[in-house]
PDB file of N, CA and C in Angstrom:
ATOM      1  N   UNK A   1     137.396 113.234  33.801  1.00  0.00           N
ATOM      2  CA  UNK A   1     138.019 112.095  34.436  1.00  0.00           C
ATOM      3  C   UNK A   1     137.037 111.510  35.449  1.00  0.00           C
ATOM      4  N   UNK A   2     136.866 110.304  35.500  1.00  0.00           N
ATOM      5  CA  UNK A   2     135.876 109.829  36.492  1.00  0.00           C
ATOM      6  C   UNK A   2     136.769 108.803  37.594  1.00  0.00           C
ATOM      7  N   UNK A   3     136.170 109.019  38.396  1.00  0.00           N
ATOM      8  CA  UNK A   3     136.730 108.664  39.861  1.00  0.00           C
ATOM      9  C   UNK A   3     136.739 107.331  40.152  1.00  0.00           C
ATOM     10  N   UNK A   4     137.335 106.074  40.846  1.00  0.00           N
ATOM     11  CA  UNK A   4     136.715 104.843  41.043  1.00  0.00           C
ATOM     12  C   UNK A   4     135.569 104.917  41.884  1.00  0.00           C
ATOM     13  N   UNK A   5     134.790 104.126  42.215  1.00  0.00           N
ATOM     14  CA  UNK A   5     134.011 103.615  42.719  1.00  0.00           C
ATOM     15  C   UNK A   5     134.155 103.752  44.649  1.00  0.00           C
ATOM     16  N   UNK A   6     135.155 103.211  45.054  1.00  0.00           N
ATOM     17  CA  UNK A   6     135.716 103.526  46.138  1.00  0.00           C
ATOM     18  C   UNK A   6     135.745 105.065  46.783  1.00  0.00           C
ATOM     19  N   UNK A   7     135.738 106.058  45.968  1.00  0.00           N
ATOM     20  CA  UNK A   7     136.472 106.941  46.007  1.00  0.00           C
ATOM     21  C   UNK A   7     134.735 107.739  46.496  1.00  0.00           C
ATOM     22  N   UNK A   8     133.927 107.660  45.774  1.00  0.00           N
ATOM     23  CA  UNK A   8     132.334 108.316  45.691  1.00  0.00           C
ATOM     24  C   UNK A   8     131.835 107.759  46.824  1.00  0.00           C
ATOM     25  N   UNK A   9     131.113 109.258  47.177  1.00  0.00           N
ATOM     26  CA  UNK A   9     130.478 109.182  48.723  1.00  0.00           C
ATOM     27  C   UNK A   9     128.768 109.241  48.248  1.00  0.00           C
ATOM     28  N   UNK A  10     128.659 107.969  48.689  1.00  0.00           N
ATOM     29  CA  UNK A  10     126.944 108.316  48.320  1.00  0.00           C
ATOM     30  C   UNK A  10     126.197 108.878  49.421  1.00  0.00           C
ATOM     31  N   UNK A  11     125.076 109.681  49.248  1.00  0.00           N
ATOM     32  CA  UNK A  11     124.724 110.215  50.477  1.00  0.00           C
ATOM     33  C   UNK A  11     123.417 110.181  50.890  1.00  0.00           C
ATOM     34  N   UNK A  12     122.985 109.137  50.375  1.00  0.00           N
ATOM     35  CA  UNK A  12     121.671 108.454  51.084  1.00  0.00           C
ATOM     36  C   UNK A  12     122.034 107.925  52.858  1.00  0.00           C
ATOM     37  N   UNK A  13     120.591 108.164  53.101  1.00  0.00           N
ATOM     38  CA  UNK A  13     120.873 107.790  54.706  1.00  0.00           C
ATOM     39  C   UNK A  13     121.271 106.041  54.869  1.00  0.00           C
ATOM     40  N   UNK A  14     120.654 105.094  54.122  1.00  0.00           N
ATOM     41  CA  UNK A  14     121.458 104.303  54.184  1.00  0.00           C
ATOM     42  C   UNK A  14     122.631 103.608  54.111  1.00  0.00           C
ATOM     43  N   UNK A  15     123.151 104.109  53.015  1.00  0.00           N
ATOM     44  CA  UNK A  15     124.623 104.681  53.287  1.00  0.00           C
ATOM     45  C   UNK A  15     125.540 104.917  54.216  1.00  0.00           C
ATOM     46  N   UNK A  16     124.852 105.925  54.748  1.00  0.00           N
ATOM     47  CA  UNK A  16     125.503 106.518  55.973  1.00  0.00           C
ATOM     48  C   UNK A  16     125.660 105.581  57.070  1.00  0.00           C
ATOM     49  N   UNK A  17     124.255 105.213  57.148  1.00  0.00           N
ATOM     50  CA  UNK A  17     123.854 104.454  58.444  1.00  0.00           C
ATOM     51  C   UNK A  17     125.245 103.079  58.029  1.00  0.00           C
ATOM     52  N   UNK A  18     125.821 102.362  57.014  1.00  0.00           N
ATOM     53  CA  UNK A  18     126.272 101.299  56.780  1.00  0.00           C
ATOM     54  C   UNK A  18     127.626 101.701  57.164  1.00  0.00           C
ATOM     55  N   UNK A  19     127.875 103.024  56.323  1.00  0.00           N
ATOM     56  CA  UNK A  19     129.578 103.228  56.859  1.00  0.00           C
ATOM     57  C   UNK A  19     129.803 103.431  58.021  1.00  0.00           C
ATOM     58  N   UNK A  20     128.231 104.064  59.059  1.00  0.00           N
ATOM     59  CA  UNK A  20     128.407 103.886  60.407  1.00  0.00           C
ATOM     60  C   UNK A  20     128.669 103.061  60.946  1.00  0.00           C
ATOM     61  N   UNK A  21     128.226 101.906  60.745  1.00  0.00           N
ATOM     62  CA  UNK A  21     128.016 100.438  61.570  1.00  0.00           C
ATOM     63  C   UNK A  21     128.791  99.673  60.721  1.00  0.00           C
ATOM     64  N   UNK A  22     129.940  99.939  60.312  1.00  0.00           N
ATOM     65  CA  UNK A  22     130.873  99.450  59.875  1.00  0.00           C
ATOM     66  C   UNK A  22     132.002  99.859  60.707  1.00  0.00           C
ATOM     67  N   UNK A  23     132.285 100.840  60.868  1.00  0.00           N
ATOM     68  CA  UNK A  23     132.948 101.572  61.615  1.00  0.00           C
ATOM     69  C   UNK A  23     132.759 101.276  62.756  1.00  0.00           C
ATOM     70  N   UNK A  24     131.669 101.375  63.655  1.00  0.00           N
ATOM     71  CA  UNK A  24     131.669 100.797  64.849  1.00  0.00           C
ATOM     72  C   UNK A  24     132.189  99.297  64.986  1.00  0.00           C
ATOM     73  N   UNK A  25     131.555  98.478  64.191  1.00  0.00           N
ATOM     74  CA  UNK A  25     131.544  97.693  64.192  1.00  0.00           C
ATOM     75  C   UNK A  25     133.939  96.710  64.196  1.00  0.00           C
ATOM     76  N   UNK A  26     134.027  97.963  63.458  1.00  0.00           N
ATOM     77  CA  UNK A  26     135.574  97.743  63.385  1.00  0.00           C
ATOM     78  C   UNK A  26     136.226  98.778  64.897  1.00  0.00           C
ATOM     79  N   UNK A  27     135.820  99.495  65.287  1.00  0.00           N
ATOM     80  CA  UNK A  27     135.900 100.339  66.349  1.00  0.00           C
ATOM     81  C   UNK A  27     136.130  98.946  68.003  1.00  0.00           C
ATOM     82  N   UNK A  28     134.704  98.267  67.688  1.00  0.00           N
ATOM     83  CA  UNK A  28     134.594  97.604  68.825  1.00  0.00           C
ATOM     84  C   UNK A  28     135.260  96.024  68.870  1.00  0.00           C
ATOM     85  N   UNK A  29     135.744  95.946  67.732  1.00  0.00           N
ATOM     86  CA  UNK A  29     136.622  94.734  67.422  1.00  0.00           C
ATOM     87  C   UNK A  29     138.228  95.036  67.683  1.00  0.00           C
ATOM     88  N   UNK A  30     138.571  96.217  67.526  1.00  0.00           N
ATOM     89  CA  UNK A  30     139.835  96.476  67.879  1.00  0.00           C
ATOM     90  C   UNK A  30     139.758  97.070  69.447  1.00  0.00           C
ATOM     91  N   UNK A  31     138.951  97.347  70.088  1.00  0.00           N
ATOM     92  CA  UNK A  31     139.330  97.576  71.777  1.00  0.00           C
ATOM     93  C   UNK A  31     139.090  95.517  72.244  1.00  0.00           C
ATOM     94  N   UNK A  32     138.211  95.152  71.451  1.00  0.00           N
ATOM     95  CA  UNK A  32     138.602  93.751  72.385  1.00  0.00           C
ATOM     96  C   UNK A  32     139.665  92.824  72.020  1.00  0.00           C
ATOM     97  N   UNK A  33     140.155  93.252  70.746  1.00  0.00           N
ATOM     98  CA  UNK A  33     141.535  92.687  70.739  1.00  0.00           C
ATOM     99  C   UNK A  33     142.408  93.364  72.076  1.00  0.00           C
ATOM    100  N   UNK A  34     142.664  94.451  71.854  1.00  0.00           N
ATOM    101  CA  UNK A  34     143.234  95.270  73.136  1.00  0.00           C
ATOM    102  C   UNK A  34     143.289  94.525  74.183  1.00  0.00           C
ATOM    103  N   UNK A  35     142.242  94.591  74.873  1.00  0.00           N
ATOM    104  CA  UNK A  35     141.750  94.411  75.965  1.00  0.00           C
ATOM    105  C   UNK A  35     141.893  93.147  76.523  1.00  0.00           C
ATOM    106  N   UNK A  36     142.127  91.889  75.050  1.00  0.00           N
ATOM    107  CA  UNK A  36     142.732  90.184  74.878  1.00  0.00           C
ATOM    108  C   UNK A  36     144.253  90.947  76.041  1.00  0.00           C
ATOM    109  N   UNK A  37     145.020  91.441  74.525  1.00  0.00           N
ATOM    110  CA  UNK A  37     146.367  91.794  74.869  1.00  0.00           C
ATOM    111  C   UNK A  37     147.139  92.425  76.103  1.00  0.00           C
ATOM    112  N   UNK A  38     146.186  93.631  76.344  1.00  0.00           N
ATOM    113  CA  UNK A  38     146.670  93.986  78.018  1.00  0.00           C
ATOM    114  C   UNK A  38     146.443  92.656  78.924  1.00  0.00           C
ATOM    115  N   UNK A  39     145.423  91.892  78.812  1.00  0.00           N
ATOM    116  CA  UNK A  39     145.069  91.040  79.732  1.00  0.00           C
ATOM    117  C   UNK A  39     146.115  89.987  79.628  1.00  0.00           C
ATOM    118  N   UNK A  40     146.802  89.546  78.759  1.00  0.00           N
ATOM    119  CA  UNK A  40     147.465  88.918  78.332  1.00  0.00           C
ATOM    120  C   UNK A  40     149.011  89.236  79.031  1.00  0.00           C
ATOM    121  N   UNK A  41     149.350  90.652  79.055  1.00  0.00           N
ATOM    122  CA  UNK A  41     150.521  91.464  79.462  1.00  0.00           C
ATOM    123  C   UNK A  41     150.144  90.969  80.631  1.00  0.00           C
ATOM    124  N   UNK A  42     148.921  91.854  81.256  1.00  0.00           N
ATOM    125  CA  UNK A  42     149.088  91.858  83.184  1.00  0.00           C
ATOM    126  C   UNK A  42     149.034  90.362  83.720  1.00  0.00           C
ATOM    127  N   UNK A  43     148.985  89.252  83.096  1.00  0.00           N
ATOM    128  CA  UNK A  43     148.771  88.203  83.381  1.00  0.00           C
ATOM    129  C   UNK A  43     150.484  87.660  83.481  1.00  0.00           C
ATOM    130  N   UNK A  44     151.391  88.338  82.072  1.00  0.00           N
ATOM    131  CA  UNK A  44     153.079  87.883  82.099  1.00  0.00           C
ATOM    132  C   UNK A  44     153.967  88.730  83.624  1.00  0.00           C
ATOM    133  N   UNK A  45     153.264  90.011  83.580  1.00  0.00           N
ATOM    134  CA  UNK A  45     153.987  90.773  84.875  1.00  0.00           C
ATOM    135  C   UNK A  45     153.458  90.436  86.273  1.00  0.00           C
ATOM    136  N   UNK A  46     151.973  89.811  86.352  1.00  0.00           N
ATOM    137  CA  UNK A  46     151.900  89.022  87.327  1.00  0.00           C
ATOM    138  C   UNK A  46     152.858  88.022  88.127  1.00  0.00           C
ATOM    139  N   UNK A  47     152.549  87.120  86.918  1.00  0.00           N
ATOM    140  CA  UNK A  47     153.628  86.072  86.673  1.00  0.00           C
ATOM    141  C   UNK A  47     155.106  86.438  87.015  1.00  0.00           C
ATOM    142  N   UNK A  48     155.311  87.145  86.218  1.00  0.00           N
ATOM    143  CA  UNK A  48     157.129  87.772  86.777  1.00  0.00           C
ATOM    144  C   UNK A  48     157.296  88.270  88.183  1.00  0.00           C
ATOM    145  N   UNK A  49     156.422  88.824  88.431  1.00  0.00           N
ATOM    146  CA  UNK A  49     156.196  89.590  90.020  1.00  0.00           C
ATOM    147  C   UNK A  49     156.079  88.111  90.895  1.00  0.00           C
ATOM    148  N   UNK A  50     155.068  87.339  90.694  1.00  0.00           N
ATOM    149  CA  UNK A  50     155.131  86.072  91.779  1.00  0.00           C
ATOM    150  C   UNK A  50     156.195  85.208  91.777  1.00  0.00           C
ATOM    151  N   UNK A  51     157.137  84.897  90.402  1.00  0.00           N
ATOM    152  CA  UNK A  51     158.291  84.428  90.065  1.00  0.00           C
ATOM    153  C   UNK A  51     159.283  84.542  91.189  1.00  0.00           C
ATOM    154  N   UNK A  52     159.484  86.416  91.103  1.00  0.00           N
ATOM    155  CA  UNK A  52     160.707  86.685  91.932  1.00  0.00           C
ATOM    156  C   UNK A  52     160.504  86.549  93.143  1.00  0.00           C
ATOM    157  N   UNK A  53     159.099  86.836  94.069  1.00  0.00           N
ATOM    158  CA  UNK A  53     158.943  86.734  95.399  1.00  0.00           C
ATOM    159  C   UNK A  53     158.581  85.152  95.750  1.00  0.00           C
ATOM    160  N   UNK A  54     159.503  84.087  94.436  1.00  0.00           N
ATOM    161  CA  UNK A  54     159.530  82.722  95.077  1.00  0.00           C
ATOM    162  C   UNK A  54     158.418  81.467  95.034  1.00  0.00           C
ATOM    163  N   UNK A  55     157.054  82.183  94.552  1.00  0.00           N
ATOM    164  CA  UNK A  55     155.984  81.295  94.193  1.00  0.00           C
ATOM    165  C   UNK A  55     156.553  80.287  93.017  1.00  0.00           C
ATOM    166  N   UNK A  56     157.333  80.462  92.220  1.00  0.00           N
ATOM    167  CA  UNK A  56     157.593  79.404  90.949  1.00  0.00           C
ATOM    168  C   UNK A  56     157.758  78.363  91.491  1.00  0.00           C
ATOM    169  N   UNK A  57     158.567  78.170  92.892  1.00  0.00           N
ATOM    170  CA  UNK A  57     159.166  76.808  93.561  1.00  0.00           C
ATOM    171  C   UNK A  57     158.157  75.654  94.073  1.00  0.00           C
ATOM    172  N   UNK A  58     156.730  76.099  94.228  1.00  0.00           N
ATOM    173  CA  UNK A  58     155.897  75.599  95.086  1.00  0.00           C
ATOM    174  C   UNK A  58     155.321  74.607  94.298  1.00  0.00           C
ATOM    175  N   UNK A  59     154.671  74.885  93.384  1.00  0.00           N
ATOM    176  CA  UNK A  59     154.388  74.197  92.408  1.00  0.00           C
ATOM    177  C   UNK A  59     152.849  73.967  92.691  1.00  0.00           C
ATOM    178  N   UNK A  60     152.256  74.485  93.225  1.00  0.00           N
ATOM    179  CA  UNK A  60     150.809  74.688  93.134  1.00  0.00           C
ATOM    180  C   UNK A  60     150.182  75.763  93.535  1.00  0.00           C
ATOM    181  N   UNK A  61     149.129  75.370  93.700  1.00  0.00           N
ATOM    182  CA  UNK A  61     148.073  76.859  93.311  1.00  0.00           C
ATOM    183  C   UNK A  61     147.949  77.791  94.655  1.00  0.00           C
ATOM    184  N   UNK A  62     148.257  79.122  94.430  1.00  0.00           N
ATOM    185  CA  UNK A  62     148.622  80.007  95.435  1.00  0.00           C
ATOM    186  C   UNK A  62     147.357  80.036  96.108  1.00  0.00           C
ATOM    187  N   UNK A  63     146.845  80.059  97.259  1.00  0.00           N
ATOM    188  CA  UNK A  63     145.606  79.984  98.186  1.00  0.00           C
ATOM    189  C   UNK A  63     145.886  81.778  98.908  1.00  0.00           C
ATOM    190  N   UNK A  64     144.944  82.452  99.243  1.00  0.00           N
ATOM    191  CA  UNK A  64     144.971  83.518  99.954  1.00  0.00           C
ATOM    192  C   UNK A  64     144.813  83.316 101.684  1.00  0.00           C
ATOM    193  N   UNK A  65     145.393  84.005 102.257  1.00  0.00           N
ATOM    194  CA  UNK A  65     145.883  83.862 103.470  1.00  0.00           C
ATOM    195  C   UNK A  65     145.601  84.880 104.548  1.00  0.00           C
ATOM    196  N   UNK A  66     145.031  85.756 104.073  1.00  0.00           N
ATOM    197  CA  UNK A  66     144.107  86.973 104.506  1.00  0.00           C
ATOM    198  C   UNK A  66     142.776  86.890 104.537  1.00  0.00           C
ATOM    199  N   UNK A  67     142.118  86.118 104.093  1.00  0.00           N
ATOM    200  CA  UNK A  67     140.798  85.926 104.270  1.00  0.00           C
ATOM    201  C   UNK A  67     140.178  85.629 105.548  1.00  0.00           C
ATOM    202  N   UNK A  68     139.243  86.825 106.371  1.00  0.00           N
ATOM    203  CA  UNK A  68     138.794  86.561 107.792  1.00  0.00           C
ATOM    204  C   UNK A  68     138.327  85.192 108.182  1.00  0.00           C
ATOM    205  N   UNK A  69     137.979  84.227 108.803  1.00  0.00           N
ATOM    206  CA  UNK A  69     137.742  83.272 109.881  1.00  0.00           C
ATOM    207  C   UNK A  69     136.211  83.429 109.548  1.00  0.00           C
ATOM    208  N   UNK A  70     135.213  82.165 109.506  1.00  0.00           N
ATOM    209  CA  UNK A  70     134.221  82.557 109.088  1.00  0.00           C
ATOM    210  C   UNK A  70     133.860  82.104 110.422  1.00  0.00           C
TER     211      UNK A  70
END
């Protein structure tokens, strides 16, 4: 019985080296999706957090108010 094509591991170093850097290559594409998405989250709970303590009403851009006196 012979196997598909898919299935056979060739084991030349180039090879290797390709399924490596394929793999990485899919490795480092899915943490920056991630990393879109959390950013994406902490940006909605921000948002919800400044919501309730009343910033929604103002209607412009929050300025910091702690910054020392130059």
């Amino acid at each position: 019985m012979k196997f598909p094509a898919f299935l056979r591991r060739e084991s030349s170093q180039a090879a290797m080296r390709e399924r490596q850097g394929q793999f990485e290559k899919l490795v480092a594409d899915s943490l920056r999706a991630l990393s879109q998405a959390f950013s994406k989250l902490a940006d909605a709970v921000d948002a919800q957090r400044l919501s309730r303590a009343g910033y929604e009403k103002q209607e412009k851009f929050l300025e910091r108010m702690d910054q020392k006196a130059k």
